[in-house]
PDB file of N, CA and C in Angstrom:
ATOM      1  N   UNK A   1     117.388  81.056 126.738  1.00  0.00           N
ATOM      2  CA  UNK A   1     116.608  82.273 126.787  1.00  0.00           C
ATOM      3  C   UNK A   1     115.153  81.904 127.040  1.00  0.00           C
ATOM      4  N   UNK A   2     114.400  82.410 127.916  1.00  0.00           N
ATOM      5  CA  UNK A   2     113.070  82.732 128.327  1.00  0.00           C
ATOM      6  C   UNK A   2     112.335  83.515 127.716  1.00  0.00           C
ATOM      7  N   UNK A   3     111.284  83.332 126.866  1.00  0.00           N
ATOM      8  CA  UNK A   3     110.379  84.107 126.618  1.00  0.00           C
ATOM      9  C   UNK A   3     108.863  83.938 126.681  1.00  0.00           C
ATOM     10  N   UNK A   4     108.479  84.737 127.608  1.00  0.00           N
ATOM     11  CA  UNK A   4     107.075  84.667 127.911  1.00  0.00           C
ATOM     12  C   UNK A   4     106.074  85.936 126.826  1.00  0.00           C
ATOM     13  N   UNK A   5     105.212  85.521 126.477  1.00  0.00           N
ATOM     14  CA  UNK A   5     103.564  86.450 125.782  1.00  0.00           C
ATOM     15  C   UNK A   5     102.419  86.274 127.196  1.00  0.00           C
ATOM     16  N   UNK A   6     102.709  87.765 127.718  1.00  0.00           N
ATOM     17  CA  UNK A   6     101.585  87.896 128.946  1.00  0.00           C
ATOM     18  C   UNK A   6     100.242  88.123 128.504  1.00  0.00           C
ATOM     19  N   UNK A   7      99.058  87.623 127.977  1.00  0.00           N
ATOM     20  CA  UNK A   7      97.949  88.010 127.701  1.00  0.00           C
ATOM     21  C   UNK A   7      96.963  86.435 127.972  1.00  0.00           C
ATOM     22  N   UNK A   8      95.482  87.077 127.640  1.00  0.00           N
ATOM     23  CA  UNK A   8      94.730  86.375 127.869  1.00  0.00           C
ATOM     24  C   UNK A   8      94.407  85.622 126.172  1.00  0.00           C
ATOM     25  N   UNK A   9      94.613  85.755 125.436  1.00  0.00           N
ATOM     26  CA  UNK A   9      94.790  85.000 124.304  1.00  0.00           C
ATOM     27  C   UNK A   9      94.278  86.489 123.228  1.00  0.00           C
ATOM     28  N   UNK A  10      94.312  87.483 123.315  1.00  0.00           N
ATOM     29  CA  UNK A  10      93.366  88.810 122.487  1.00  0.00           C
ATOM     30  C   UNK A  10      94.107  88.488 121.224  1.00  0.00           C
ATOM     31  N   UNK A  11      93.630  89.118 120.323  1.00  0.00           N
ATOM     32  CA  UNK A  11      94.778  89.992 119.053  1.00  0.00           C
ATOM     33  C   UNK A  11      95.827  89.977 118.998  1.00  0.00           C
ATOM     34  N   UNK A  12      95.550  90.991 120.416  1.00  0.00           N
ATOM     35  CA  UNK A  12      97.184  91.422 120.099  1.00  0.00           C
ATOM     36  C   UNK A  12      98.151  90.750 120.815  1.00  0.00           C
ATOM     37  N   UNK A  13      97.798  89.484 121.588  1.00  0.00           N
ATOM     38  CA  UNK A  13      98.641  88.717 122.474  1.00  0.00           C
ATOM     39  C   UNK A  13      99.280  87.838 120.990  1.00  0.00           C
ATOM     40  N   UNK A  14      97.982  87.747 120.642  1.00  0.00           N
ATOM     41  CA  UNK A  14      98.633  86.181 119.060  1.00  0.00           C
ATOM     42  C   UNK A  14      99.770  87.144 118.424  1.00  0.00           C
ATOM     43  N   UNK A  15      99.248  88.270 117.946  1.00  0.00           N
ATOM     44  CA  UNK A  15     100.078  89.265 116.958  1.00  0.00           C
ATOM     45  C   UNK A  15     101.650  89.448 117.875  1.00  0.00           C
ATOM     46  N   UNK A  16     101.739  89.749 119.119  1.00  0.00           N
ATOM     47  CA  UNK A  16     102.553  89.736 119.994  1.00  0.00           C
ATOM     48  C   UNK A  16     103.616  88.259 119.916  1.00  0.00           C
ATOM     49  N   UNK A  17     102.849  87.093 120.156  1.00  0.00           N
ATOM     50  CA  UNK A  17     103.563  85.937 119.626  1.00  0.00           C
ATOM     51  C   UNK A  17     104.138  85.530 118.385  1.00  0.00           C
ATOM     52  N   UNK A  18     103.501  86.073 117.523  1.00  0.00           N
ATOM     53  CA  UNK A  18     103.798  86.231 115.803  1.00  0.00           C
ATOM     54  C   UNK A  18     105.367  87.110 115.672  1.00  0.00           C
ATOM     55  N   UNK A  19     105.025  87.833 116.570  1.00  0.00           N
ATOM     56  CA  UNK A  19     106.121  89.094 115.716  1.00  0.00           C
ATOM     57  C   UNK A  19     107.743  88.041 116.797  1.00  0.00           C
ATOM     58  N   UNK A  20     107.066  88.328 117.923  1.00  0.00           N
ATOM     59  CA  UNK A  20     108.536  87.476 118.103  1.00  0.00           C
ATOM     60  C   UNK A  20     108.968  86.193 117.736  1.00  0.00           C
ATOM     61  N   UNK A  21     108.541  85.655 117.591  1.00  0.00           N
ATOM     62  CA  UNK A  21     108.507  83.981 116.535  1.00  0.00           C
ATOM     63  C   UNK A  21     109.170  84.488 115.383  1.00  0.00           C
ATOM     64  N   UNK A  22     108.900  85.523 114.744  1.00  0.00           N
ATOM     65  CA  UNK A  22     109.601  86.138 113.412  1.00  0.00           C
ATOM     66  C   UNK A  22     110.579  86.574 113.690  1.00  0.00           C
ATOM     67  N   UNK A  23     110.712  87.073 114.765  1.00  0.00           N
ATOM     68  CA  UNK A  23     112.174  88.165 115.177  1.00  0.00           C
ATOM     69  C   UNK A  23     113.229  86.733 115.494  1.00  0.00           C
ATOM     70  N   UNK A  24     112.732  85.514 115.872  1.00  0.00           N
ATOM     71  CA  UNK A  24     113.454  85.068 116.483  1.00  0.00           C
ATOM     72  C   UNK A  24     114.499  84.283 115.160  1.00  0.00           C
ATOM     73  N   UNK A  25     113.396  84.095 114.347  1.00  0.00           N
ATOM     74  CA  UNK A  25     113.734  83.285 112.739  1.00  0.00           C
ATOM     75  C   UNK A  25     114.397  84.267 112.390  1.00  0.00           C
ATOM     76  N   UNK A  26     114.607  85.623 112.363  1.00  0.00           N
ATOM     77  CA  UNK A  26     115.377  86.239 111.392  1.00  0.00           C
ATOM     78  C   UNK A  26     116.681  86.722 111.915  1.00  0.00           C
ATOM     79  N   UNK A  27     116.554  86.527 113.638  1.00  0.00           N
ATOM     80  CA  UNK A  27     117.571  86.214 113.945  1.00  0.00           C
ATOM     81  C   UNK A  27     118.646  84.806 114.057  1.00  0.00           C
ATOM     82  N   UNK A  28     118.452  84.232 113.394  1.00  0.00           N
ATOM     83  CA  UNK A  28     118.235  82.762 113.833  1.00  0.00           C
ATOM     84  C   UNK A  28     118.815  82.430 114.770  1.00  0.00           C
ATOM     85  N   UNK A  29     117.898  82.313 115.992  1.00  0.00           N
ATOM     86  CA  UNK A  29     117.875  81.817 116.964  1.00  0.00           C
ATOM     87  C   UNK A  29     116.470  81.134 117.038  1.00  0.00           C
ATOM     88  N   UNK A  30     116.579  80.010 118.330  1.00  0.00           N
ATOM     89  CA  UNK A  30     115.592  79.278 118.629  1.00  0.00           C
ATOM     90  C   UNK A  30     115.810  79.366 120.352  1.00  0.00           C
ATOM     91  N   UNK A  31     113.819  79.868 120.417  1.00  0.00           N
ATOM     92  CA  UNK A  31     113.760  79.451 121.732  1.00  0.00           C
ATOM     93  C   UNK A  31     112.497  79.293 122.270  1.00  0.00           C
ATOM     94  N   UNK A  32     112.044  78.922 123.516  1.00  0.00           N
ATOM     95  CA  UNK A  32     110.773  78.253 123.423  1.00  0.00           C
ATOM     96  C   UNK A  32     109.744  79.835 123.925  1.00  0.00           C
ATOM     97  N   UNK A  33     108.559  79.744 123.268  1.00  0.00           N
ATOM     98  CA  UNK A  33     108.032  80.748 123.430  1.00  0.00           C
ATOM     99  C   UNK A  33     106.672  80.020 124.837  1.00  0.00           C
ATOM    100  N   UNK A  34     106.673  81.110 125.937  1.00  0.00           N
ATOM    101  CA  UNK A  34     105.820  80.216 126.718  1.00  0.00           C
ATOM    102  C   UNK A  34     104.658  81.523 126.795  1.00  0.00           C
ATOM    103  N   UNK A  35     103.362  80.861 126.896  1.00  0.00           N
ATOM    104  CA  UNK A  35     102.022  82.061 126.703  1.00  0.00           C
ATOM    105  C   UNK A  35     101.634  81.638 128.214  1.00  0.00           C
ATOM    106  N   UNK A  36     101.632  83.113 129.110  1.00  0.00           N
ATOM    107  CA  UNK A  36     100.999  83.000 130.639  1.00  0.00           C
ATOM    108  C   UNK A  36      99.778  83.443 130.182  1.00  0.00           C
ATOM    109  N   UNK A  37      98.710  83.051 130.413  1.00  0.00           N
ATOM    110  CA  UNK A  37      97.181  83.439 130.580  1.00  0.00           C
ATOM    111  C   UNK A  37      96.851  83.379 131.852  1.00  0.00           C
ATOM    112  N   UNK A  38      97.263  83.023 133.200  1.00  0.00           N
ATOM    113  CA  UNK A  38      96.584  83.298 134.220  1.00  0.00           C
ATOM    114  C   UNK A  38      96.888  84.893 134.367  1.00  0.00           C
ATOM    115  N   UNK A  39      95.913  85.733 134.709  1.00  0.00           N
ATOM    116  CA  UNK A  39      95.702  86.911 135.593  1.00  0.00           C
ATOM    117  C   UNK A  39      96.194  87.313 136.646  1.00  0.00           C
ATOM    118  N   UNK A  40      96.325  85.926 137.689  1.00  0.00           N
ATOM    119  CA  UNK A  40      97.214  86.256 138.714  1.00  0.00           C
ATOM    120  C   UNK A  40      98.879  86.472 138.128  1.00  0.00           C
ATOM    121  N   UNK A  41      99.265  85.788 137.320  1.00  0.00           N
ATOM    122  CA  UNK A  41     100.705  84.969 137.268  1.00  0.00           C
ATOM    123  C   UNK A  41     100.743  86.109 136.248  1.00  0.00           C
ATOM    124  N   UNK A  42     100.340  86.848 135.064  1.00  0.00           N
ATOM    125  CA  UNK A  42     100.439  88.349 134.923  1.00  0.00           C
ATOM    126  C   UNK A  42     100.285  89.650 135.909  1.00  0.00           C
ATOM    127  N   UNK A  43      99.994  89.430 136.950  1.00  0.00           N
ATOM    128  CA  UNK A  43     100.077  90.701 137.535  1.00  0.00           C
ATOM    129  C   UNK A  43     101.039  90.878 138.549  1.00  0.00           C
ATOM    130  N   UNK A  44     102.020  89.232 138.495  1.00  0.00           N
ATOM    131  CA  UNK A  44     103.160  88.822 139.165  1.00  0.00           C
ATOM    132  C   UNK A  44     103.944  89.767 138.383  1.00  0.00           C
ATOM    133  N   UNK A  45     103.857  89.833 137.038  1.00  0.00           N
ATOM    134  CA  UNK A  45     104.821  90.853 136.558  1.00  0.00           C
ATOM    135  C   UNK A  45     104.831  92.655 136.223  1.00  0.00           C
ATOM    136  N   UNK A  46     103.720  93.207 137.614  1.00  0.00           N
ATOM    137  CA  UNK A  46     103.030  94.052 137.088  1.00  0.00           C
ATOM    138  C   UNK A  46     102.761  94.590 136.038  1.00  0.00           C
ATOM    139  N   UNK A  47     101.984  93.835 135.514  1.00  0.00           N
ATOM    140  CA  UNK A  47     101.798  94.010 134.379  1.00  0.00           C
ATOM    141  C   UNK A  47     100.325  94.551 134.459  1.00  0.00           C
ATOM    142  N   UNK A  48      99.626  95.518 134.112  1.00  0.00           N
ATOM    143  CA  UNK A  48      98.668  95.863 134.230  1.00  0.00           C
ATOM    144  C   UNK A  48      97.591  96.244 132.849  1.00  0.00           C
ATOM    145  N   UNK A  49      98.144  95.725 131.619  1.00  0.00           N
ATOM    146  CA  UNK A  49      97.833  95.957 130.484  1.00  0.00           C
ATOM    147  C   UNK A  49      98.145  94.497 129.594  1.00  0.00           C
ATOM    148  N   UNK A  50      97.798  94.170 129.216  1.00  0.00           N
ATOM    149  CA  UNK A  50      98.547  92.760 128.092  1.00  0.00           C
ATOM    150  C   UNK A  50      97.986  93.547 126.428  1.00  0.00           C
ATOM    151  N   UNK A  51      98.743  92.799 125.944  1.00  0.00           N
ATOM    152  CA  UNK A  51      99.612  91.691 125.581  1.00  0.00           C
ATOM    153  C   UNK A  51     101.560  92.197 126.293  1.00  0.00           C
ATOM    154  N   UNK A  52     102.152  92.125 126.646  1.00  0.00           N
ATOM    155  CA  UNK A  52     102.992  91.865 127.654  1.00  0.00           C
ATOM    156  C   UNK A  52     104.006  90.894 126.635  1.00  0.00           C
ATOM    157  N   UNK A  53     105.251  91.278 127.132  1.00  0.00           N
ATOM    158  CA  UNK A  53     106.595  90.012 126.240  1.00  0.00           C
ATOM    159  C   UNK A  53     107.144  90.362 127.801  1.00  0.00           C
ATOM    160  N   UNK A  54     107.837  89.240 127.573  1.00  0.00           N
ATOM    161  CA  UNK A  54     108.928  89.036 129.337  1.00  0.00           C
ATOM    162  C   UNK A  54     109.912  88.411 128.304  1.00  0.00           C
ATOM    163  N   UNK A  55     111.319  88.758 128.485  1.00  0.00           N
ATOM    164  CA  UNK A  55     112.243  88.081 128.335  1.00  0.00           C
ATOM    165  C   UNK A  55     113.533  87.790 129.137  1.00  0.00           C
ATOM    166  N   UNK A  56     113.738  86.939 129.730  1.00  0.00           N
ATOM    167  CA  UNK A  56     114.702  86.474 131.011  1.00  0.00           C
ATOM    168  C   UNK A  56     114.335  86.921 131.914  1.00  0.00           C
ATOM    169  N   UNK A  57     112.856  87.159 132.232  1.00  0.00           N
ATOM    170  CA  UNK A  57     112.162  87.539 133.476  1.00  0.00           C
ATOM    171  C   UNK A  57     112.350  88.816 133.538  1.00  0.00           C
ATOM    172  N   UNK A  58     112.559  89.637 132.403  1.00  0.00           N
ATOM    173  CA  UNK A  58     112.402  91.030 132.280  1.00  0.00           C
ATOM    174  C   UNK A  58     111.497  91.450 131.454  1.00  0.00           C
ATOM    175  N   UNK A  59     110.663  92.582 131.935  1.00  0.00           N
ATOM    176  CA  UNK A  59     109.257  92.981 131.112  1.00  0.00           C
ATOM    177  C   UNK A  59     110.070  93.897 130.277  1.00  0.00           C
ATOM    178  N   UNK A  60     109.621  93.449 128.828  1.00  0.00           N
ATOM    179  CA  UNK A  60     109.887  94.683 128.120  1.00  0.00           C
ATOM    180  C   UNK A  60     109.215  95.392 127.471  1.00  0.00           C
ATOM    181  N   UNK A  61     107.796  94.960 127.779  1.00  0.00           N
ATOM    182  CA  UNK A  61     106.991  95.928 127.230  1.00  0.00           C
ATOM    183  C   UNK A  61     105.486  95.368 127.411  1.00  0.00           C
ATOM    184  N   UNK A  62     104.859  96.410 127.671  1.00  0.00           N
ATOM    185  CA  UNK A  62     103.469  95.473 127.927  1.00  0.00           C
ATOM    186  C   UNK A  62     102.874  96.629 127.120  1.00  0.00           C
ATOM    187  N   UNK A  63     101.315  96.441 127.035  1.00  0.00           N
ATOM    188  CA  UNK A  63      99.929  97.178 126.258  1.00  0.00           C
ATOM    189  C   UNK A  63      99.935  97.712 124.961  1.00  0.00           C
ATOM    190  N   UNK A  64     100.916  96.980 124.020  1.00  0.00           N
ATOM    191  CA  UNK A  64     101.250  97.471 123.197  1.00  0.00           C
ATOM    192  C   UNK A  64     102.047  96.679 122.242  1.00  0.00           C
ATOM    193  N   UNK A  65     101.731  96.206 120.846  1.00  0.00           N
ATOM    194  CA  UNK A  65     102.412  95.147 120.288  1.00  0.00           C
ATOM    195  C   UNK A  65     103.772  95.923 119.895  1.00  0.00           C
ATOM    196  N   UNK A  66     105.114  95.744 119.822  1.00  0.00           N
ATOM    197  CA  UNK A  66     106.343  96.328 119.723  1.00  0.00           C
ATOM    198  C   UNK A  66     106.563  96.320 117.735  1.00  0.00           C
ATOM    199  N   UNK A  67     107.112  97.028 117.107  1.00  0.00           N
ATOM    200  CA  UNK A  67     107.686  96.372 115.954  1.00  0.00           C
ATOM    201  C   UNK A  67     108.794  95.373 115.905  1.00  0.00           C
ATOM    202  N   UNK A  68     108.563  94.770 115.359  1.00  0.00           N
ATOM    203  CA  UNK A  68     110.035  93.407 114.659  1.00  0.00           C
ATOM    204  C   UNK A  68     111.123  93.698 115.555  1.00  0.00           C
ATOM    205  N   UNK A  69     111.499  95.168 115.040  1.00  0.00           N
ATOM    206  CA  UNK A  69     112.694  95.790 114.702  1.00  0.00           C
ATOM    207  C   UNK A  69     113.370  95.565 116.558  1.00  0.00           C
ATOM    208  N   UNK A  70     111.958  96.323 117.391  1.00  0.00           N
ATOM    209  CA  UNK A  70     112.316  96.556 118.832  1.00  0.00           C
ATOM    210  C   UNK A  70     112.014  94.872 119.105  1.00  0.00           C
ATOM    211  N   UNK A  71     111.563  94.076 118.889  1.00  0.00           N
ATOM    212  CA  UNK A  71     112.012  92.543 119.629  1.00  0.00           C
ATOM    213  C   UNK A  71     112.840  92.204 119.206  1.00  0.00           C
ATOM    214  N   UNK A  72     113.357  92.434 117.887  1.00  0.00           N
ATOM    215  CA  UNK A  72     114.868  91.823 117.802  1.00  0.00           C
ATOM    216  C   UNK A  72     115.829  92.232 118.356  1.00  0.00           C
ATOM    217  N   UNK A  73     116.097  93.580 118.853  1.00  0.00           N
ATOM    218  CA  UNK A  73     116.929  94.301 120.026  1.00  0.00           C
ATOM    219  C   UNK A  73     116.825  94.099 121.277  1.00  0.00           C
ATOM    220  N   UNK A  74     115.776  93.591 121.693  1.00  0.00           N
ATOM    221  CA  UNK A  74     115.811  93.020 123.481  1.00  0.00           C
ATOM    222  C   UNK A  74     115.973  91.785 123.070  1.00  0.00           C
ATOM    223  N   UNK A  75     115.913  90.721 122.487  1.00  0.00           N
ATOM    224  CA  UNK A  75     116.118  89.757 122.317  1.00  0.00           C
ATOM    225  C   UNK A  75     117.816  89.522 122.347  1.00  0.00           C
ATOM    226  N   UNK A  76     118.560  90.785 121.760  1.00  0.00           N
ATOM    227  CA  UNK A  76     119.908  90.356 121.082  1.00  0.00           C
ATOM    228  C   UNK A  76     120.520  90.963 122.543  1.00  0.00           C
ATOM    229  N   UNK A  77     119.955  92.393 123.337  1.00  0.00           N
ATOM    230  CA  UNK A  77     120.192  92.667 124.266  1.00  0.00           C
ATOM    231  C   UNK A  77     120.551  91.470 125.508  1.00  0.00           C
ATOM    232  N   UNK A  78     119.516  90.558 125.456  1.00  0.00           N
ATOM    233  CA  UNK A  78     119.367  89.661 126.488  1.00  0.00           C
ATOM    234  C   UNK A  78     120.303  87.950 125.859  1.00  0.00           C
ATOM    235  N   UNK A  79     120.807  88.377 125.233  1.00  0.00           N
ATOM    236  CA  UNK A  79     121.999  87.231 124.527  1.00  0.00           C
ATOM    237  C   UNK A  79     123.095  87.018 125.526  1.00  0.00           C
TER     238      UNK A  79
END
């Protein structure tokens, strides 16, 4: 599994990395979390807002940190 944090390092990109790092432990699963900070290589995913999660090269949500609850469901979705 692929998981990307689309932001430039803000708040809510860390808080964004936090929550799925947690979702991933309480699912227990392990997987590598990768942080895009280029601008170009975010807007590859039109992404027009960050903090941004990509998982298996699917956006599931950008401008907006998700609860727990919704990364542990695209996460289990993308299983």
């Amino acid at each position: 599994m692929k998981i990307k944090i689309l932001g430039t390092g803000c708040m809510k990109c860390r808080k964004l990395e936090q929550e799925t790092a947690n979702a991933l432990v309480e699912l227990g699963l392990a997987a590598d979390i990768e942080k895009v900070t280029e601008l170009d290589k975010i807007l590859q995913y039109d992404v027009m807002m960050t903090p941004g999660l990509v998982i298996n090269e699917k956006v599931k949500v950008f401008g907006r940190v998700p609860r727990g609850a919704e990364i542990k469901r695209w996460i289990q979705e993308e299983l």
